[in-house]
N, C-alpha and C. Protein backbone atom coordinates (compact mmCIF):
# COMPACT_ATOMS: atom_id res chain seq x y z
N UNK A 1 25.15 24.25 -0.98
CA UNK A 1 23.84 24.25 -1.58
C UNK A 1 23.66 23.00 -2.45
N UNK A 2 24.72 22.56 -3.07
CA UNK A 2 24.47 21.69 -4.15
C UNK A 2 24.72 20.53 -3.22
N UNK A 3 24.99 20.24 -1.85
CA UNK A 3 25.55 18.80 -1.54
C UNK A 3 23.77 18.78 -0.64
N UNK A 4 23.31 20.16 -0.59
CA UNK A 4 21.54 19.82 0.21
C UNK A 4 20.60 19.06 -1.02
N UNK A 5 20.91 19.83 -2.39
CA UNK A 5 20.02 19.31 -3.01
C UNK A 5 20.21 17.93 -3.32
N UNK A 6 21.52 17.18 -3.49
CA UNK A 6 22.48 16.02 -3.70
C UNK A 6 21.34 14.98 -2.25
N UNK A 7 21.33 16.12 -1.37
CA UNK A 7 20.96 14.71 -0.07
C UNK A 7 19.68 14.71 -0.06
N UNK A 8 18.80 15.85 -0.95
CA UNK A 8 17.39 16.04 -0.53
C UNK A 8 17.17 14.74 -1.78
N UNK A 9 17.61 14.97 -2.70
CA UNK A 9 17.36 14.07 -3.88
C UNK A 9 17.71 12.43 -3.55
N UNK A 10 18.57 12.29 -3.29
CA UNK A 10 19.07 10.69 -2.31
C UNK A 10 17.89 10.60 -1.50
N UNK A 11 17.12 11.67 -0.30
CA UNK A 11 16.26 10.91 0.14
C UNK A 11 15.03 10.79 -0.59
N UNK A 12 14.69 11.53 -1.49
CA UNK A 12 13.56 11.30 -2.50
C UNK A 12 13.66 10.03 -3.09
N UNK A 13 14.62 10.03 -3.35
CA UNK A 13 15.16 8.61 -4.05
C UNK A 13 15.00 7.53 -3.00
N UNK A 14 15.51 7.37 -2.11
CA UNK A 14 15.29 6.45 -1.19
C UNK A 14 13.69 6.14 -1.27
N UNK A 15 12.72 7.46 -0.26
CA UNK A 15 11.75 7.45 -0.36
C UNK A 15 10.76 6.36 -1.25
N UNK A 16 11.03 7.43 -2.53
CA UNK A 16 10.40 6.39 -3.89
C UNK A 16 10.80 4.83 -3.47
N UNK A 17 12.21 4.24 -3.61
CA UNK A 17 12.32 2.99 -3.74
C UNK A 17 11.96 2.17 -2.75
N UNK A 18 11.48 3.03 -1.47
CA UNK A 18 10.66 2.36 -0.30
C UNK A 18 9.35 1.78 -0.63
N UNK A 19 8.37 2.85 -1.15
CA UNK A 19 7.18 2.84 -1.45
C UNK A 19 7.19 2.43 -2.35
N UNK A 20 7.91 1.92 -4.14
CA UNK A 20 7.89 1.52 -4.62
C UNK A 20 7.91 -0.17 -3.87
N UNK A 21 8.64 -0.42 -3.21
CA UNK A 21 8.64 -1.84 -2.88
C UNK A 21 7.65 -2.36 -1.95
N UNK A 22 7.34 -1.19 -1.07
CA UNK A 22 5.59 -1.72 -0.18
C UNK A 22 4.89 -1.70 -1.03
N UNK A 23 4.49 -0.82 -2.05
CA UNK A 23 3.39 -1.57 -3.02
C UNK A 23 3.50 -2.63 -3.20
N UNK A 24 4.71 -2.94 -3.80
CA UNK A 24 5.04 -4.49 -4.75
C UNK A 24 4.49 -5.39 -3.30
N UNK A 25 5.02 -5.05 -2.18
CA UNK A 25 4.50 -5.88 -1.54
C UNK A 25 2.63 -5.98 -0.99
N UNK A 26 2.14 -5.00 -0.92
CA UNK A 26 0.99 -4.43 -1.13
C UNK A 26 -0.26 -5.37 -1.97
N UNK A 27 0.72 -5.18 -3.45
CA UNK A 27 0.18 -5.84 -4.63
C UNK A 27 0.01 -7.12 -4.22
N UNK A 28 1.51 -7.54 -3.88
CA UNK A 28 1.47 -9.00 -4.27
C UNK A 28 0.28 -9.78 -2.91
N UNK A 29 -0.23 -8.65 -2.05
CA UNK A 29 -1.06 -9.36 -0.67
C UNK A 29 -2.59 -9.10 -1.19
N UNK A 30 -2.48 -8.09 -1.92
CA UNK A 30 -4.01 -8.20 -2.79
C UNK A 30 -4.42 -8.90 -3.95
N UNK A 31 -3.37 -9.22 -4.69
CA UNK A 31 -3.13 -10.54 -5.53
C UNK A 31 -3.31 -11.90 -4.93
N UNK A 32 -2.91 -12.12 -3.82
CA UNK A 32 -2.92 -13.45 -3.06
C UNK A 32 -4.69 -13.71 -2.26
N UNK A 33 -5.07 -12.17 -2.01
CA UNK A 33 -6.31 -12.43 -1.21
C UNK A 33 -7.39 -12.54 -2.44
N UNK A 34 -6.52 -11.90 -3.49
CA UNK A 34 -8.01 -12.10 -4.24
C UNK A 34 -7.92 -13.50 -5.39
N UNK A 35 -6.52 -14.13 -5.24
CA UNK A 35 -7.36 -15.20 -6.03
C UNK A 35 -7.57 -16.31 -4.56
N UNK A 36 -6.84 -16.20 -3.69
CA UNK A 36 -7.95 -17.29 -3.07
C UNK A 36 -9.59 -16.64 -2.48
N UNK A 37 -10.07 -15.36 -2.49
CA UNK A 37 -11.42 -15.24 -2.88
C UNK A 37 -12.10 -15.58 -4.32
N UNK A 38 -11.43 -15.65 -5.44
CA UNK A 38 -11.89 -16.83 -6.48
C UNK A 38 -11.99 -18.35 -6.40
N UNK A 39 -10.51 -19.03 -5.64
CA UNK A 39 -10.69 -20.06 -5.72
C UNK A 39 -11.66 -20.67 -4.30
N UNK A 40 -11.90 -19.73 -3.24
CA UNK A 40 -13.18 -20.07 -2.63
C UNK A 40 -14.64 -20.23 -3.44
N UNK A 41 -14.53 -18.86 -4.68
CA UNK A 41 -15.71 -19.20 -5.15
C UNK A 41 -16.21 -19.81 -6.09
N UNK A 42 -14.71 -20.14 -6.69
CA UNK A 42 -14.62 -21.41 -7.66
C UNK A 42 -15.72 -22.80 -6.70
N UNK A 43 -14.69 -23.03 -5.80
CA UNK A 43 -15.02 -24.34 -4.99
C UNK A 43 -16.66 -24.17 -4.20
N UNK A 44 -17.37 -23.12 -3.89
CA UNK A 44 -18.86 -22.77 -4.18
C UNK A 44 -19.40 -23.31 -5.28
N UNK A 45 -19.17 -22.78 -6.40
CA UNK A 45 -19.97 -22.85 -7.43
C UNK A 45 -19.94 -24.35 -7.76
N UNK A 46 -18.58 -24.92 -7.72
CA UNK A 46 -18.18 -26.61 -8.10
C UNK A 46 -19.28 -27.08 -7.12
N UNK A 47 -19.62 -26.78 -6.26
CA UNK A 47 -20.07 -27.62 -4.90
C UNK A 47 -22.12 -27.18 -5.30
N UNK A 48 -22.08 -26.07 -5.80
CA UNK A 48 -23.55 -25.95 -6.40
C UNK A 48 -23.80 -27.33 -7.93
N UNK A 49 -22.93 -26.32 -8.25
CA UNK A 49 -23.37 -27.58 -9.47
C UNK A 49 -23.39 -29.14 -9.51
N UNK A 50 -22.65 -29.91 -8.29
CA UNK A 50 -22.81 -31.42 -7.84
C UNK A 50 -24.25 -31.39 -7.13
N UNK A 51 -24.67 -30.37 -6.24
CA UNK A 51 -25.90 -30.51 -5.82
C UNK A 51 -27.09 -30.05 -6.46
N UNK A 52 -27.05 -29.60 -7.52
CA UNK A 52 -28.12 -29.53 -8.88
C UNK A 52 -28.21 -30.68 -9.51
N UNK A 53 -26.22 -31.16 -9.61
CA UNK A 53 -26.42 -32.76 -10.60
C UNK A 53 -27.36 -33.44 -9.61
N UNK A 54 -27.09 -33.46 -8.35
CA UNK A 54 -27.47 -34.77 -7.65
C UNK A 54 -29.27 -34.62 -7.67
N UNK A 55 -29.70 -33.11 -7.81
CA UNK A 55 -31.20 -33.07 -7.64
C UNK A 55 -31.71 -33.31 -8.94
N UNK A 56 -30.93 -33.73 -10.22
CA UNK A 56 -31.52 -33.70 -11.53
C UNK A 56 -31.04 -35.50 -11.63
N UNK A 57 -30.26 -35.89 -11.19
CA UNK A 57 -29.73 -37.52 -11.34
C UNK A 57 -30.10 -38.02 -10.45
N UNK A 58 -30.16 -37.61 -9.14
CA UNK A 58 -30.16 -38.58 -7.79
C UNK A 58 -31.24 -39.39 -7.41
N UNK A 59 -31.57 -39.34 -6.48
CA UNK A 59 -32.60 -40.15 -6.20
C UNK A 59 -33.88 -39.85 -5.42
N UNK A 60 -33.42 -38.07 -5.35
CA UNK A 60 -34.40 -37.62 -4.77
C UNK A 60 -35.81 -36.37 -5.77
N UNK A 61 -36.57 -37.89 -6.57
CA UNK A 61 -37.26 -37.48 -6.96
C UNK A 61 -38.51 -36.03 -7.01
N UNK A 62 -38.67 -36.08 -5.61
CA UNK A 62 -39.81 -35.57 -5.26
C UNK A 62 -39.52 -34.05 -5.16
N UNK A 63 -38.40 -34.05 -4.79
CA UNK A 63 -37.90 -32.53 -4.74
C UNK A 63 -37.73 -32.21 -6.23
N UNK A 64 -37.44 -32.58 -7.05
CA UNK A 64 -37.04 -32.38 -8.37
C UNK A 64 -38.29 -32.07 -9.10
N UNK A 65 -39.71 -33.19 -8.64
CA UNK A 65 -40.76 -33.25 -9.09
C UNK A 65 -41.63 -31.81 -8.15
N UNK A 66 -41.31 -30.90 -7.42
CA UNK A 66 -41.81 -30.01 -6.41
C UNK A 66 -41.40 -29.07 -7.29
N UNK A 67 -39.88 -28.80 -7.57
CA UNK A 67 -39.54 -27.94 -8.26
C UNK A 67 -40.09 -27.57 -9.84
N UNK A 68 -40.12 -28.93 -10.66
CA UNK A 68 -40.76 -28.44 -11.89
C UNK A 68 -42.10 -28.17 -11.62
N UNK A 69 -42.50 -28.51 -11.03
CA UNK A 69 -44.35 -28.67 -10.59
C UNK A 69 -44.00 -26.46 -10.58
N UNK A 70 -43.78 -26.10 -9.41
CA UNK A 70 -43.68 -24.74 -9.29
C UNK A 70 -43.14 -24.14 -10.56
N UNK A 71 -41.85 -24.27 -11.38
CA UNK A 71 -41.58 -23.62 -12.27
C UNK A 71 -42.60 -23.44 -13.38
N UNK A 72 -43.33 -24.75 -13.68
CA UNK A 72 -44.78 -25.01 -14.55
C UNK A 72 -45.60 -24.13 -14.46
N UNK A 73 -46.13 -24.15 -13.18
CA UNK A 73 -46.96 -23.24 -12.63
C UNK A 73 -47.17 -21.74 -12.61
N UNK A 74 -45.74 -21.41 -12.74
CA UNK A 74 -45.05 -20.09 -12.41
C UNK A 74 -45.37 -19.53 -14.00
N UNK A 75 -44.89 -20.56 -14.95
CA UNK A 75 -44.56 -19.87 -16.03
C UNK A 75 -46.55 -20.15 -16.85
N UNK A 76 -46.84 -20.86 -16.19
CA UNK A 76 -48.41 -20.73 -16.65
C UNK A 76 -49.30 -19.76 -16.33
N UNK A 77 -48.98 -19.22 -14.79
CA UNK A 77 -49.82 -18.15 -14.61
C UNK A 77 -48.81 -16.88 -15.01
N UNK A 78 -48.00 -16.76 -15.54
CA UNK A 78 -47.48 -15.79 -16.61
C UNK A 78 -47.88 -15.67 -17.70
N UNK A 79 -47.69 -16.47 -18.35
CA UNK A 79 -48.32 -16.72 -19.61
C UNK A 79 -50.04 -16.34 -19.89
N UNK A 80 -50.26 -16.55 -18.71
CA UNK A 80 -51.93 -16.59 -18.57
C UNK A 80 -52.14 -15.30 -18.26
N UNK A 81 -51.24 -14.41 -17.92
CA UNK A 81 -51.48 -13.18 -17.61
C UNK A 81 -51.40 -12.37 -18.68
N UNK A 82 -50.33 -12.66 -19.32
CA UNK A 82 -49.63 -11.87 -20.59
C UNK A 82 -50.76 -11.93 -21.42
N UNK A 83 -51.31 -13.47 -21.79
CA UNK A 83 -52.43 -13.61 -22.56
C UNK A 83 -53.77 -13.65 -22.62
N UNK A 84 -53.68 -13.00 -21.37
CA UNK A 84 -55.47 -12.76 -20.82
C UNK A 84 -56.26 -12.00 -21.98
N UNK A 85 -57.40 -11.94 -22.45
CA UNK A 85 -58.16 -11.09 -23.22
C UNK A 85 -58.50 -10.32 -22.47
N UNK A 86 -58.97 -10.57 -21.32
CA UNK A 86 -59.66 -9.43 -20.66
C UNK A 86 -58.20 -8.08 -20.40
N UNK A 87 -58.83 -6.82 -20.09
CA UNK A 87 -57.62 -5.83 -19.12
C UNK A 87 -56.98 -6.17 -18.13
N UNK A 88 -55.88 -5.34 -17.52
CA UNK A 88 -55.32 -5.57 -16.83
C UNK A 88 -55.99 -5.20 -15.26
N UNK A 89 -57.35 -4.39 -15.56
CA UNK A 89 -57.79 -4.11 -14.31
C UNK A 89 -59.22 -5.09 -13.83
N UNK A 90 -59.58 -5.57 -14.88
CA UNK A 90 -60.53 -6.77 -14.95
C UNK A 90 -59.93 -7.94 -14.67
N UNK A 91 -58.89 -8.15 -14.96
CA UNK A 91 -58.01 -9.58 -14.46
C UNK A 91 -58.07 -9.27 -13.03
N UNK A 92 -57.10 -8.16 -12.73
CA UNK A 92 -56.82 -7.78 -11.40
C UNK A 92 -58.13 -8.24 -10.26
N UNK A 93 -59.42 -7.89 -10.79
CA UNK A 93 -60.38 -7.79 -10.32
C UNK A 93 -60.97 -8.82 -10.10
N UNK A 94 -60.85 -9.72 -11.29
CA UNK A 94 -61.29 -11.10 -11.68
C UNK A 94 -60.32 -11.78 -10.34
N UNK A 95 -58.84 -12.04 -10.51
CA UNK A 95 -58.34 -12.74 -9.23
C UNK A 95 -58.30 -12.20 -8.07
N UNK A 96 -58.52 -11.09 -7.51
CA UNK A 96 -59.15 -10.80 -6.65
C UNK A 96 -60.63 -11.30 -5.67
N UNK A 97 -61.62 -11.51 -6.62
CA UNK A 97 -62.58 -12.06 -6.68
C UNK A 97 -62.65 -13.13 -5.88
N UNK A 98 -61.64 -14.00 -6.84
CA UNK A 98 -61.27 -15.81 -6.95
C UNK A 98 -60.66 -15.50 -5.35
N UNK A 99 -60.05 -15.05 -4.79
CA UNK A 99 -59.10 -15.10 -4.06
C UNK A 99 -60.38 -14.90 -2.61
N UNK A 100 -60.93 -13.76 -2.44
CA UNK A 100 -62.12 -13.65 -1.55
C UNK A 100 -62.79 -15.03 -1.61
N UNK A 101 -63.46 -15.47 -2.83
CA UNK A 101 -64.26 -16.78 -2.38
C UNK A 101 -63.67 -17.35 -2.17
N UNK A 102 -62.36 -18.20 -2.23
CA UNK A 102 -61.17 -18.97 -1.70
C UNK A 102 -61.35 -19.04 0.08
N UNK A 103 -61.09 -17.23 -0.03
CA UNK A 103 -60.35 -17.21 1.65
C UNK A 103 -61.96 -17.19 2.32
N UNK A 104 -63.72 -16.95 1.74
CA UNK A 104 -64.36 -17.32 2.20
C UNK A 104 -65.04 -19.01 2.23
N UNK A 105 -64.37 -20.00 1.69
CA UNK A 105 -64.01 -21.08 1.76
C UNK A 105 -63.75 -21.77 2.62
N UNK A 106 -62.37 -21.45 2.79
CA UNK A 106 -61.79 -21.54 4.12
C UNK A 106 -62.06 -21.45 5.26
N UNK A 107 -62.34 -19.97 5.31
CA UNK A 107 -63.03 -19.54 6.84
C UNK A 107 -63.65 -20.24 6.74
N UNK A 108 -65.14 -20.60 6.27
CA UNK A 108 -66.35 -21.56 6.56
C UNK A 108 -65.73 -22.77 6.91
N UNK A 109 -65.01 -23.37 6.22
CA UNK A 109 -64.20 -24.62 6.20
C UNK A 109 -63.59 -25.14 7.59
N UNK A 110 -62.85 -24.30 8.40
CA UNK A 110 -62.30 -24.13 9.49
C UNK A 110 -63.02 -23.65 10.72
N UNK A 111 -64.36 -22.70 10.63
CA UNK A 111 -65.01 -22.18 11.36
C UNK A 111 -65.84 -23.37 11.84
N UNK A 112 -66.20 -24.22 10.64
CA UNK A 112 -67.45 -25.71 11.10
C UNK A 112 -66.68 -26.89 11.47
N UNK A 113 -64.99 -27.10 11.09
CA UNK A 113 -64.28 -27.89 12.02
C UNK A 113 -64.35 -28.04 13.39
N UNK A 114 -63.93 -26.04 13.61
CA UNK A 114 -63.80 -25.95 15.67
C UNK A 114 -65.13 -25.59 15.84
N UNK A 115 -66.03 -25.64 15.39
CA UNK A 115 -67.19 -25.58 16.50
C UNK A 115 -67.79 -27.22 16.16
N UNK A 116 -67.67 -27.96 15.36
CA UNK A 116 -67.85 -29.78 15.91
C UNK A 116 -66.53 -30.15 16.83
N UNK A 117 -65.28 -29.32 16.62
CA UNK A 117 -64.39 -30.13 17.76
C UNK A 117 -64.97 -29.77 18.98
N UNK A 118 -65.56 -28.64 19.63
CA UNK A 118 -66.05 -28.22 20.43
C UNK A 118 -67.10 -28.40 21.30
N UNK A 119 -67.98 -29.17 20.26
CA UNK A 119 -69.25 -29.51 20.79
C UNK A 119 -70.14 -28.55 20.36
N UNK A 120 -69.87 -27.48 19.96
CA UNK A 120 -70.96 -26.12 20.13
C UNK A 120 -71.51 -26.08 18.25
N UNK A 121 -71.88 -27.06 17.25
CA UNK A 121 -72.50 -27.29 16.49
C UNK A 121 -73.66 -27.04 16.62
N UNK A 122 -74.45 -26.14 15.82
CA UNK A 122 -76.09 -26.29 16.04
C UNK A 122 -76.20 -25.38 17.44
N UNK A 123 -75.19 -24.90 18.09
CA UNK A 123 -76.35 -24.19 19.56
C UNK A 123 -76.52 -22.81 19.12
């Protein structure tokens, strides 16, 4: 009886020091995948920030000048919203409005293009 429990315990023991050591090995393969998934995203981020320097230093003005133009814009018709006097359902209503005569603008705009490309002006 005592030489079963002697061998049941040896293989427990074994056991443990198996699985103790596939972890370690385990560990050390999730340790390895995850810092080179940092140092991939290290080398991302390094590679963003040269192409921000290059759009704020470089030479490509216009994109730089596109971008503040929109951020301007962005933060004006925010601002313009926040600080509207009128309500929020009178604004709503108000650019709504703006937006119909716009897109009836247009249509007219485009409608008297193709009928002079056409010929069919005036019939």
């Amino acid at each position: 009886m005592r030489r079963r429990i002697n061998n049941l315990l040896k293989s427990v023991l074994k056991t443990a020091v198996y699985l103790l050591e596939e972890s370690g090995d385990t560990a050390n393969d999730v340790r390895d995948r995850v810092s080179r998934g940092f140092d991939r995203a290290g080398d991302r981020i390094s590679d963003l920030g040269e192409r921000t320097r290059d759009l704020y230093t470089g030479e490509n003005y216009a994109m730089r000048s596109a971008l503040m133009f929109g951020a301007g814009l962005a933060l004006g018709v925010g601002a313009g919203l926040l600080l509207a006097p009128a309500s929020g359902e009178e604004t709503r209503g108000a650019i709504g409005d703006k937006v119909e005569e716009f897109r009836g603008q247009v249509r007219d705009r485009f409608s008297s293009r193709r009928s002079s490309a056409t010929g069919t002006e005036g019939v």
